[in-house]
PDB file of N, CA and C in Angstrom:
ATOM      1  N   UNK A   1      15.663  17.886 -24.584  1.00  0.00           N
ATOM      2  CA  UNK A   1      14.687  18.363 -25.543  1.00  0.00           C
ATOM      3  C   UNK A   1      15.170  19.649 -26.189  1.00  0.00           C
ATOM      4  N   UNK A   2      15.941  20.501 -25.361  1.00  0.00           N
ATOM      5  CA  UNK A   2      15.889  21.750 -26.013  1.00  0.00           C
ATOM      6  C   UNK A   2      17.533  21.751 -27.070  1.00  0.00           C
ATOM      7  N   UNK A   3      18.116  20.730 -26.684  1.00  0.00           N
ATOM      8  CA  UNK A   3      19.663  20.503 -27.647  1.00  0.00           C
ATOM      9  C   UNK A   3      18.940  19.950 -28.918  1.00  0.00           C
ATOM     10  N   UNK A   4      17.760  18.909 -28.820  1.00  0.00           N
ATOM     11  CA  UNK A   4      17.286  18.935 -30.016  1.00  0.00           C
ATOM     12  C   UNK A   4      15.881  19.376 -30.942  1.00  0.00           C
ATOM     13  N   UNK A   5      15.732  20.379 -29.937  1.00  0.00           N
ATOM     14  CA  UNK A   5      15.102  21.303 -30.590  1.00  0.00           C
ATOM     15  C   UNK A   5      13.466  20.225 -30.795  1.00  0.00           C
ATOM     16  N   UNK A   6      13.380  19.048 -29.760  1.00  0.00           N
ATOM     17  CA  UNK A   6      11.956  18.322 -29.981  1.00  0.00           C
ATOM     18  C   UNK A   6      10.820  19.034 -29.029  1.00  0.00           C
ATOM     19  N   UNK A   7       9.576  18.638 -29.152  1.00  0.00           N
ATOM     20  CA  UNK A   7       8.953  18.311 -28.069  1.00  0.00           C
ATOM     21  C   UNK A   7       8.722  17.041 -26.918  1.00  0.00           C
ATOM     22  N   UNK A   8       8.328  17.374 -26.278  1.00  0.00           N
ATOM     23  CA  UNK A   8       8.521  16.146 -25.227  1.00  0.00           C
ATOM     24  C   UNK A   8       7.928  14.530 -25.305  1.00  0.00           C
ATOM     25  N   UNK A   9       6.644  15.154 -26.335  1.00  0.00           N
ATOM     26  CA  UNK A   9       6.136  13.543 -26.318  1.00  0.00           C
ATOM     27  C   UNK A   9       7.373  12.989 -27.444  1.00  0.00           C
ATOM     28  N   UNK A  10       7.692  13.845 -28.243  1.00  0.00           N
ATOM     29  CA  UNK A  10       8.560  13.473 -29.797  1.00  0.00           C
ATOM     30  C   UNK A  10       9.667  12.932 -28.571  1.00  0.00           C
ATOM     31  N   UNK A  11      10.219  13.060 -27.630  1.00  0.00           N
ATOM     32  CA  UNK A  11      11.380  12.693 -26.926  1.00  0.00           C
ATOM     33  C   UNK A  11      10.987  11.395 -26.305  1.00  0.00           C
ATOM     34  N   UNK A  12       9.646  11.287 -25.431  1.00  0.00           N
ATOM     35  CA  UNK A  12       9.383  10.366 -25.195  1.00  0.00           C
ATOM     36  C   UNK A  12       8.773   9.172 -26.156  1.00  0.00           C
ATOM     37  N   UNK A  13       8.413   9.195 -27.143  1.00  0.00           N
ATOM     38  CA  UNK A  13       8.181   8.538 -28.315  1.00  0.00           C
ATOM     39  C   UNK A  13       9.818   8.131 -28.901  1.00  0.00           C
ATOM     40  N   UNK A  14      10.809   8.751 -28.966  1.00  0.00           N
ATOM     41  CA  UNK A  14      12.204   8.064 -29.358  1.00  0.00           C
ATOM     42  C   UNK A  14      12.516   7.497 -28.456  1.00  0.00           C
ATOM     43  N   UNK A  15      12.618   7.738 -27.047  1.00  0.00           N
ATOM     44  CA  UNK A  15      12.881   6.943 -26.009  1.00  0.00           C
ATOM     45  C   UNK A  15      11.653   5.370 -25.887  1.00  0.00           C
ATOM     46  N   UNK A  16      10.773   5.796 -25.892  1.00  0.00           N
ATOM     47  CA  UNK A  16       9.430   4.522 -26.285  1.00  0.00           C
ATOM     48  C   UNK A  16      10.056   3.667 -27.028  1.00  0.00           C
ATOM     49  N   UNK A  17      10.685   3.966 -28.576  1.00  0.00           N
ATOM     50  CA  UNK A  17      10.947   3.195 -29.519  1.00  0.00           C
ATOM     51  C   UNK A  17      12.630   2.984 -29.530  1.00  0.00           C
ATOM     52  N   UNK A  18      12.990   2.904 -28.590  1.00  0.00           N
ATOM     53  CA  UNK A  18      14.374   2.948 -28.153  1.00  0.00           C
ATOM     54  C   UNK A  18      15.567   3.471 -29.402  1.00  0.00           C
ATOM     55  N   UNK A  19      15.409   4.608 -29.814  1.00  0.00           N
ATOM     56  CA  UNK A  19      15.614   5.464 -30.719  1.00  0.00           C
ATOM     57  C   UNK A  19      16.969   6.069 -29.943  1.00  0.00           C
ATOM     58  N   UNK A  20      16.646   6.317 -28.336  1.00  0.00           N
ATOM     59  CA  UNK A  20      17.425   7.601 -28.079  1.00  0.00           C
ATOM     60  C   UNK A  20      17.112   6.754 -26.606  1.00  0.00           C
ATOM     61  N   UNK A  21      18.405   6.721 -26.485  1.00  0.00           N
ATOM     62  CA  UNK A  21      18.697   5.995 -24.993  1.00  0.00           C
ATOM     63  C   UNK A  21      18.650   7.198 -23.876  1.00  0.00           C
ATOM     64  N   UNK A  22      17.578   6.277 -22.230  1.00  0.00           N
ATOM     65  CA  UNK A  22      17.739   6.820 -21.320  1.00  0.00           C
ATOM     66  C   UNK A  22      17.981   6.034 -19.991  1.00  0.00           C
ATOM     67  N   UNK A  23      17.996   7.025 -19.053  1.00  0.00           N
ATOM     68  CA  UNK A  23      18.191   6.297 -17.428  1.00  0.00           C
ATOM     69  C   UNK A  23      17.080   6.943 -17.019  1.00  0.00           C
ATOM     70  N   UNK A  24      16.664   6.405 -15.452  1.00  0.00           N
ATOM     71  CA  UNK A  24      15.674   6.790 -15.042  1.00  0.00           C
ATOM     72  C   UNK A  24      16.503   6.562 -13.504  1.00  0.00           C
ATOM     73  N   UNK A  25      16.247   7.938 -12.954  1.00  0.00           N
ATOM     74  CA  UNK A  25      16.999   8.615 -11.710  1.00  0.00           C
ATOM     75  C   UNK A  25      15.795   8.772 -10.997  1.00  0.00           C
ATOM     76  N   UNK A  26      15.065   8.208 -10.288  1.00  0.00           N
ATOM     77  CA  UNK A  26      13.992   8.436  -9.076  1.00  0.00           C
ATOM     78  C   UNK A  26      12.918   8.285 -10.241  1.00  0.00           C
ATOM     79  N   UNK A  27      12.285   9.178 -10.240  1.00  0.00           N
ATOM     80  CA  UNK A  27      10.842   9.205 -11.150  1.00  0.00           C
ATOM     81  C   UNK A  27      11.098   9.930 -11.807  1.00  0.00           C
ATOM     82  N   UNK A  28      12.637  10.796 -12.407  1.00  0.00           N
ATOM     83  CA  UNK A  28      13.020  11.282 -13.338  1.00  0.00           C
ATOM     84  C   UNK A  28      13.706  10.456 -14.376  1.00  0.00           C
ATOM     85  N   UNK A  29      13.376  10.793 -16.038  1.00  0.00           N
ATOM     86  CA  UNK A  29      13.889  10.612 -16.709  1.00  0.00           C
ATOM     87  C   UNK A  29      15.011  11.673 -17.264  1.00  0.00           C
ATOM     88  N   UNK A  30      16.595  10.973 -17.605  1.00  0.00           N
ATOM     89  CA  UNK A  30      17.345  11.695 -18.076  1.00  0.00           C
ATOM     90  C   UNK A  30      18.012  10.872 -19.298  1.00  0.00           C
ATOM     91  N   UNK A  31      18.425  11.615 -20.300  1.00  0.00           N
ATOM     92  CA  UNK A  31      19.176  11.460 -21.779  1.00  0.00           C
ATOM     93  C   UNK A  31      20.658  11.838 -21.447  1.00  0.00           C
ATOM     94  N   UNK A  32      21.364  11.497 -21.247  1.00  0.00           N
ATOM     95  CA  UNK A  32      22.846  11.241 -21.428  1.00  0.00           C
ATOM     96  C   UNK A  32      23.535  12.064 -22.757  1.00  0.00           C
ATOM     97  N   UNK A  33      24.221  13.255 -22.522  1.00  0.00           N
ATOM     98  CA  UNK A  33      24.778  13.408 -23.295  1.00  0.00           C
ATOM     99  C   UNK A  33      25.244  13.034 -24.703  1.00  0.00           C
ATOM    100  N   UNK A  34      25.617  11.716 -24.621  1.00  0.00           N
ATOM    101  CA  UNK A  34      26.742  10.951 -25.331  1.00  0.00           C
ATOM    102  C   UNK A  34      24.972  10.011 -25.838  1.00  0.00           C
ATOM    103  N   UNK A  35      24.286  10.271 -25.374  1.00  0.00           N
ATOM    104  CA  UNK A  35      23.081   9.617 -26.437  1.00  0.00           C
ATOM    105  C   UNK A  35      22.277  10.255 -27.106  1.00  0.00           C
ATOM    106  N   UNK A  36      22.676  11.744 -26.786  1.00  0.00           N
ATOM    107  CA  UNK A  36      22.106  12.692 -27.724  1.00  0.00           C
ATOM    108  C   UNK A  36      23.368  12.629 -29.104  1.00  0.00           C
ATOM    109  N   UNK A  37      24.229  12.711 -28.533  1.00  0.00           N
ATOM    110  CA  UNK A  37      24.943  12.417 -29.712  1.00  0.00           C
ATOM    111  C   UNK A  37      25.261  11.264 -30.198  1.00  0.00           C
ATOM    112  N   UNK A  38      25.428  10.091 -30.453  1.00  0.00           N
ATOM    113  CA  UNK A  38      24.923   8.992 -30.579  1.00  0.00           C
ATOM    114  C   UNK A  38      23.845   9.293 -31.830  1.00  0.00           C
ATOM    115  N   UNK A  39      22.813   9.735 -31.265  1.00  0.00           N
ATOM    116  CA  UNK A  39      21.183   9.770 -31.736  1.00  0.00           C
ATOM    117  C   UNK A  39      21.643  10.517 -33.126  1.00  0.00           C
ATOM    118  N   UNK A  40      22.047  11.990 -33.282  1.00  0.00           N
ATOM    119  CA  UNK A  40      22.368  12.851 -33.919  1.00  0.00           C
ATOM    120  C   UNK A  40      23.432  12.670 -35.245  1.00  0.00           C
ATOM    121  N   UNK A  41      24.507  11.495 -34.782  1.00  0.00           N
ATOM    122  CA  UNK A  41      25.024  11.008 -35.590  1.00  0.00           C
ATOM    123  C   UNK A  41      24.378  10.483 -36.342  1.00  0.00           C
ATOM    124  N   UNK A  42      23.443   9.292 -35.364  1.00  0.00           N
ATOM    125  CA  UNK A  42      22.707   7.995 -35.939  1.00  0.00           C
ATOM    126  C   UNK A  42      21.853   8.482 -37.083  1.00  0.00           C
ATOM    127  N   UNK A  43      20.925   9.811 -37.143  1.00  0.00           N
ATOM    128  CA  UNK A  43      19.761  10.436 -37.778  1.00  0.00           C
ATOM    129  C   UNK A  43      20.537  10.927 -39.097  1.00  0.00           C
ATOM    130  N   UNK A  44      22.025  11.485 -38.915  1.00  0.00           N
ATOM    131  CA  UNK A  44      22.600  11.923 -39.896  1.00  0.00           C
ATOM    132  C   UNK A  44      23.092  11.179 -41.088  1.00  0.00           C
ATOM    133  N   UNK A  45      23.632   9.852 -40.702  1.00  0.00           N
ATOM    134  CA  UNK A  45      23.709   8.879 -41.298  1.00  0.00           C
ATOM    135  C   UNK A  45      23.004   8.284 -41.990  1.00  0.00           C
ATOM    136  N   UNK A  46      21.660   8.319 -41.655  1.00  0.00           N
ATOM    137  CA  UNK A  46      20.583   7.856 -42.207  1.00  0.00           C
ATOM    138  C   UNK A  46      19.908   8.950 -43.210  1.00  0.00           C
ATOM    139  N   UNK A  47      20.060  10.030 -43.344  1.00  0.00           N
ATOM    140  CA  UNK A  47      19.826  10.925 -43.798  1.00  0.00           C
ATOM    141  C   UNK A  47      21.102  10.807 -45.230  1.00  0.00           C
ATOM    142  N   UNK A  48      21.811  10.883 -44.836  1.00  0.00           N
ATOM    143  CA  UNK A  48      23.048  10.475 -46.054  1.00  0.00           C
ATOM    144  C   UNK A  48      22.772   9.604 -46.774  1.00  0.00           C
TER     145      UNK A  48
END
């Protein structure tokens, strides 16, 4: 959340809409590096 500067439901709402890929480690959710960027590309592109 804080690399992209969202709030949490906005994180869980991209993850909801499979926007922004995650894993789920016990009853934690985690975002993967490489799917924040991924994501960041993906948004930029689309923005172009």
């Amino acid at each position: 959340m804080a690399r992209l500067k969202l709030g949490r439901s906005t994180v869980y709402d991209l993850i909801r809409s499979r926007r922004l890929t995650s894993i789920t480690v016990g009853r934690a959710r985690r975002v993967p590096v490489d799917a924040v960027r991924d994501f960041i590309t993906h948004e930029i592109g689309e923005a172009a």
